[in-house]
Protein backbone atom coordinates (compact mmCIF):
# COMPACT_ATOMS: atom_id res chain seq x y z
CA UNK A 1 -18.31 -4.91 -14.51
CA UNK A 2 -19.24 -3.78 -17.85
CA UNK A 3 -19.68 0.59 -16.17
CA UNK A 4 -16.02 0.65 -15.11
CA UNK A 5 -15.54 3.62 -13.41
CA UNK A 6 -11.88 5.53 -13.69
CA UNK A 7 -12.31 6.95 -9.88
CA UNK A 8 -12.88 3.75 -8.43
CA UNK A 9 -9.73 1.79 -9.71
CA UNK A 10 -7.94 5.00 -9.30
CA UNK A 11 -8.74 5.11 -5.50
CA UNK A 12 -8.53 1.48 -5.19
CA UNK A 13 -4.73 1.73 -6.71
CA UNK A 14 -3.86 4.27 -4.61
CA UNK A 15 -4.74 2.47 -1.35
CA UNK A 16 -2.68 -0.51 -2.49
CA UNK A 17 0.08 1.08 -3.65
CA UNK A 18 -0.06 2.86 -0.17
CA UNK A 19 -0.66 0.29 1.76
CA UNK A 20 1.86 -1.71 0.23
CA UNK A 21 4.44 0.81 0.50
CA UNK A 22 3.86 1.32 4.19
CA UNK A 23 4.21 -1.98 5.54
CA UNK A 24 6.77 -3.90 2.71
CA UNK A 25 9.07 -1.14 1.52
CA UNK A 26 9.11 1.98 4.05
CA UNK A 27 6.97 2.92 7.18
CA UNK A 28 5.18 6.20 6.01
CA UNK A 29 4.49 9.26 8.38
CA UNK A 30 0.60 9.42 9.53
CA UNK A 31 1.19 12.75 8.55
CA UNK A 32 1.95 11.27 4.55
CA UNK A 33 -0.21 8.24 4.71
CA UNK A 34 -3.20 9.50 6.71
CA UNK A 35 -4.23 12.60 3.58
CA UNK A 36 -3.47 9.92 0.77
CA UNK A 37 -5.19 7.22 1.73
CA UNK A 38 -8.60 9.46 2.88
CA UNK A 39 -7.96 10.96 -1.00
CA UNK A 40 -8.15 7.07 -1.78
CA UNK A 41 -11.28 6.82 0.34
CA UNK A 42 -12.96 9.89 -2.04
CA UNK A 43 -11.87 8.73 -5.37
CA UNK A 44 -13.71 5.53 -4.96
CA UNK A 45 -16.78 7.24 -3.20
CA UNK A 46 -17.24 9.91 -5.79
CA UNK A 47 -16.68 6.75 -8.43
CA UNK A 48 -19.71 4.95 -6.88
CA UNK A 49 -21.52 7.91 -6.87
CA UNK A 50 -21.43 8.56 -10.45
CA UNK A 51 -22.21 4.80 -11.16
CA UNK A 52 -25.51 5.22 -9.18
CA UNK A 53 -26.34 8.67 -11.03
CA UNK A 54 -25.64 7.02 -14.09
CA UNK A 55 -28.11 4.37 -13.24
CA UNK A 56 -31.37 6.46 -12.45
């Protein structure tokens, strides 16, 4: 993975840390969890995105 892209490991970090938080630690609120993890969900889309621009 020499084109390491800062959205994607962002986004993939913040689902972890999420989804590690909701089931070891605390049980979030949808209302918490549901925003942060679709924010997640972008990061690493818009990081793929950019990889494949990049490319062409």
């Amino acid at each position: 993975m020499k084109n390491q892209n800062i959205f994607i490991s962002l986004g993939i970090v913040i689902y972890i840390v999420m989804s590690g938080i909701d089931k070891f630690v605390y049980r979030l609120p949808n209302m918490v969890y549901i925003p942060i993890a679709i924010l997640g969900i972008i990061l690493i889309l818009i990081g793929f995105l950019k990889i494949k621009k990049d490319n062409h």
